[in-house]
Protein backbone atom coordinates (compact mmCIF):
# COMPACT_ATOMS: atom_id res chain seq x y z
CA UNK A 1 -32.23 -34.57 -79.19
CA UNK A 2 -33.99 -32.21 -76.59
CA UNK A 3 -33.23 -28.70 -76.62
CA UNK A 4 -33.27 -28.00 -72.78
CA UNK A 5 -32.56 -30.44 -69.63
CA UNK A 6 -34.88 -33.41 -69.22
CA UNK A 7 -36.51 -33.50 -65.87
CA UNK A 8 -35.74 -36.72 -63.84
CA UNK A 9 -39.06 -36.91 -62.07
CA UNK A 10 -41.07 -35.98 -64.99
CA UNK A 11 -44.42 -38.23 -64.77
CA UNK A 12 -42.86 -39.88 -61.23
CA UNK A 13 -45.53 -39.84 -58.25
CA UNK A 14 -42.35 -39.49 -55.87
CA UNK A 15 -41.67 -36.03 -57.24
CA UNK A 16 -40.31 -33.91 -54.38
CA UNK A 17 -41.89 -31.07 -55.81
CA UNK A 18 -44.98 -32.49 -56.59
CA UNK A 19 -46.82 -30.53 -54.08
CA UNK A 20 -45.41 -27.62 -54.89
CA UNK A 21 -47.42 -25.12 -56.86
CA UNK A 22 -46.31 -21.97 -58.92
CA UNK A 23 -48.76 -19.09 -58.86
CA UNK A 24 -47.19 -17.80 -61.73
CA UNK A 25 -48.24 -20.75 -63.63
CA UNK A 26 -51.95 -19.74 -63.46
CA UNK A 27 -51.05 -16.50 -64.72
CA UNK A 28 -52.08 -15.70 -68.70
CA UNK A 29 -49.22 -14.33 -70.43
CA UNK A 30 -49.04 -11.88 -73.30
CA UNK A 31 -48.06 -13.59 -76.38
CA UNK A 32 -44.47 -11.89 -77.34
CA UNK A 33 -45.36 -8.90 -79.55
CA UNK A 34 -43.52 -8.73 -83.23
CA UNK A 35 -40.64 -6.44 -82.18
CA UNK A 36 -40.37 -8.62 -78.91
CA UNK A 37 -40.51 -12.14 -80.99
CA UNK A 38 -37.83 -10.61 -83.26
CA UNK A 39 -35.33 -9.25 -80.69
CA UNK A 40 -35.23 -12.68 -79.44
CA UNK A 41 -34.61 -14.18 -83.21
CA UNK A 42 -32.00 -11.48 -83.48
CA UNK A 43 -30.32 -12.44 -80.21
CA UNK A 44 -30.32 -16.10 -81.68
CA UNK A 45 -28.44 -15.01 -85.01
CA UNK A 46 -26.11 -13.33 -82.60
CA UNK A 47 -25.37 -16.09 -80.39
CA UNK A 48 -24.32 -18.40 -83.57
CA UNK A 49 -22.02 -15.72 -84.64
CA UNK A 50 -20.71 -14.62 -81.19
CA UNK A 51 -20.57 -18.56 -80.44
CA UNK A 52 -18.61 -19.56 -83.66
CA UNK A 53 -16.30 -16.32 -83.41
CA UNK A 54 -15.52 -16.75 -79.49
CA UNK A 55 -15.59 -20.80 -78.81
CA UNK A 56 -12.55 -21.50 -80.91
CA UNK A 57 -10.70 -19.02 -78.34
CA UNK A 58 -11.83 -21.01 -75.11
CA UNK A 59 -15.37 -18.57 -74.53
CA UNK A 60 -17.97 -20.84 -72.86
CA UNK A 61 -20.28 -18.20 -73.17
CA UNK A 62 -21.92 -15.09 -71.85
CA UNK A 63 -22.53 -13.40 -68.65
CA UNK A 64 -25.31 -11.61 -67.72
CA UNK A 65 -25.94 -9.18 -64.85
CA UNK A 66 -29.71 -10.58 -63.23
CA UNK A 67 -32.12 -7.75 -62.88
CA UNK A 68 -33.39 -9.74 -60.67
CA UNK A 69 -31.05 -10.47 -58.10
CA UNK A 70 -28.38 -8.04 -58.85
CA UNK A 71 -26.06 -10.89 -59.95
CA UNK A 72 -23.91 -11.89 -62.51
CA UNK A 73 -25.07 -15.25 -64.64
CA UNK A 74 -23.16 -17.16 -66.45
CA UNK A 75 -24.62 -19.39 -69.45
CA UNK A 76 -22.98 -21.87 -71.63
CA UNK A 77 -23.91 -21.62 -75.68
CA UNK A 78 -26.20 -24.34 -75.23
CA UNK A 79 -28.17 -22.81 -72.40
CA UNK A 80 -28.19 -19.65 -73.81
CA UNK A 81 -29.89 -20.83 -76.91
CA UNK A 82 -32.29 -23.11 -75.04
CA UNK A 83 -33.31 -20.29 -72.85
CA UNK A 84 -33.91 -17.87 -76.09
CA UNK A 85 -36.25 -20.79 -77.97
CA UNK A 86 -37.89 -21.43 -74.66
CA UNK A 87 -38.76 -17.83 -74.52
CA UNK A 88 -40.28 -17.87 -77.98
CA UNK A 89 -42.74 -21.06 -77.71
CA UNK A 90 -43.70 -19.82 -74.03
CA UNK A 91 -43.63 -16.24 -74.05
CA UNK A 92 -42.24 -16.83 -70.53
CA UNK A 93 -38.24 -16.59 -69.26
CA UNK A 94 -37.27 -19.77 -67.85
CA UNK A 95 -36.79 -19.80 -64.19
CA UNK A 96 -32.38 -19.39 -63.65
CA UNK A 97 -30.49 -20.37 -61.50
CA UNK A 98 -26.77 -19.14 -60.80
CA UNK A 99 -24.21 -21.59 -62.98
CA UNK A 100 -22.26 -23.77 -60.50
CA UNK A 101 -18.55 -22.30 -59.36
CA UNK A 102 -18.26 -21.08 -63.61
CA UNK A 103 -14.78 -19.40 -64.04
CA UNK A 104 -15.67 -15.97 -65.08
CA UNK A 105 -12.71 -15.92 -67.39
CA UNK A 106 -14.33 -18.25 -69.30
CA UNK A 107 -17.20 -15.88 -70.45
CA UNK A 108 -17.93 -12.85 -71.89
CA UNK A 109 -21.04 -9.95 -72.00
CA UNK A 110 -23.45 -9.62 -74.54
CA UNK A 111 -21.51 -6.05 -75.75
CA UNK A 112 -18.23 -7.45 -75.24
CA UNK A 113 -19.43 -10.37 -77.92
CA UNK A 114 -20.67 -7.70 -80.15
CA UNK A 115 -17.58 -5.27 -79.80
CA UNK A 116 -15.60 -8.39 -80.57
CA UNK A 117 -17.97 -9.38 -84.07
CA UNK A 118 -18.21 -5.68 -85.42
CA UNK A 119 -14.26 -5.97 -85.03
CA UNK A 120 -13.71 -9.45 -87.10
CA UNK A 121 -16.29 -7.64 -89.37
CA UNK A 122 -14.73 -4.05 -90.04
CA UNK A 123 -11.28 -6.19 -90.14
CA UNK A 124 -12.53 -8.38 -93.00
CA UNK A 125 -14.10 -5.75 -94.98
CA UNK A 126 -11.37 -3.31 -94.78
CA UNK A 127 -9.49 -5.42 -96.43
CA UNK A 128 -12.00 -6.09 -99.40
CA UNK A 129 -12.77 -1.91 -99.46
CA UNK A 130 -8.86 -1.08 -100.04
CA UNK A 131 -8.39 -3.95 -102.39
CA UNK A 132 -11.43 -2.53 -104.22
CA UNK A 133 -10.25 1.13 -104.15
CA UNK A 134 -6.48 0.54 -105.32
CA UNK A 135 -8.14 -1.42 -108.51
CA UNK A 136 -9.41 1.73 -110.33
């Protein structure tokens, strides 16, 4: 199973963009540093929490404000995750695009996600701290 899209032209001489050529390709890249590398491995943890906490509710994901263009993008789990691991083995963000007519109400931000963990969290161990404290 791949972990991002396939590319439909991939090895095709009738690739439209063929002849098209990225600078930024030429350019070297930094490697990610350690904190860098593990931000991103954090964010992945994350996601598989946020993901298993917020999918059963009808979240398709998470929404997040391009620095870029100054716009809001929406990505599913899936892409999200892709996106992350692509950044790891390349060092490089993947080039985004805008999500196609995505219901907003369908997706959440990164702090919202986090807010909404650190609340099933305190929740569940309240409950273990007052069953702990009545004991003695």
């Amino acid at each position: 199973m791949h972990e991002e899209p396939i590319d439909p032209f991939n090895g095709d001489p009738a690739d439209p963009a063929a002849g098209l050529h990225d600078p930024g390709d030429d350019a070297e890249l930094d490697p990610l540093t350690d904190v860098e590398r593990q931000d991103v491995l954090e964010d992945l943890a994350d996601l598989e929490i946020y993901q298993a906490l917020l999918a059963p509710i009808g979240v398709r994901g998470l929404v997040i404000e391009c620095e870029d263009c100054r716009e809001p993008h929406y990505f599913d789990w899936d892409l999200l995750r892709g996106n992350l691991r692509h950044l790891l083995s390349s060092g490089r963000p993947r080039v985004h695009e805008p999500a196609y007519d995505p219901d907003p109400d369908h997706y959440v931000t990164w702090d919202y996600a986090r807010g909404y963990a650190d609340g099933v969290h305190d929740t569940l161990t309240e409950g273990t701290d007052e069953g702990a404290g009545s004991a003695g």
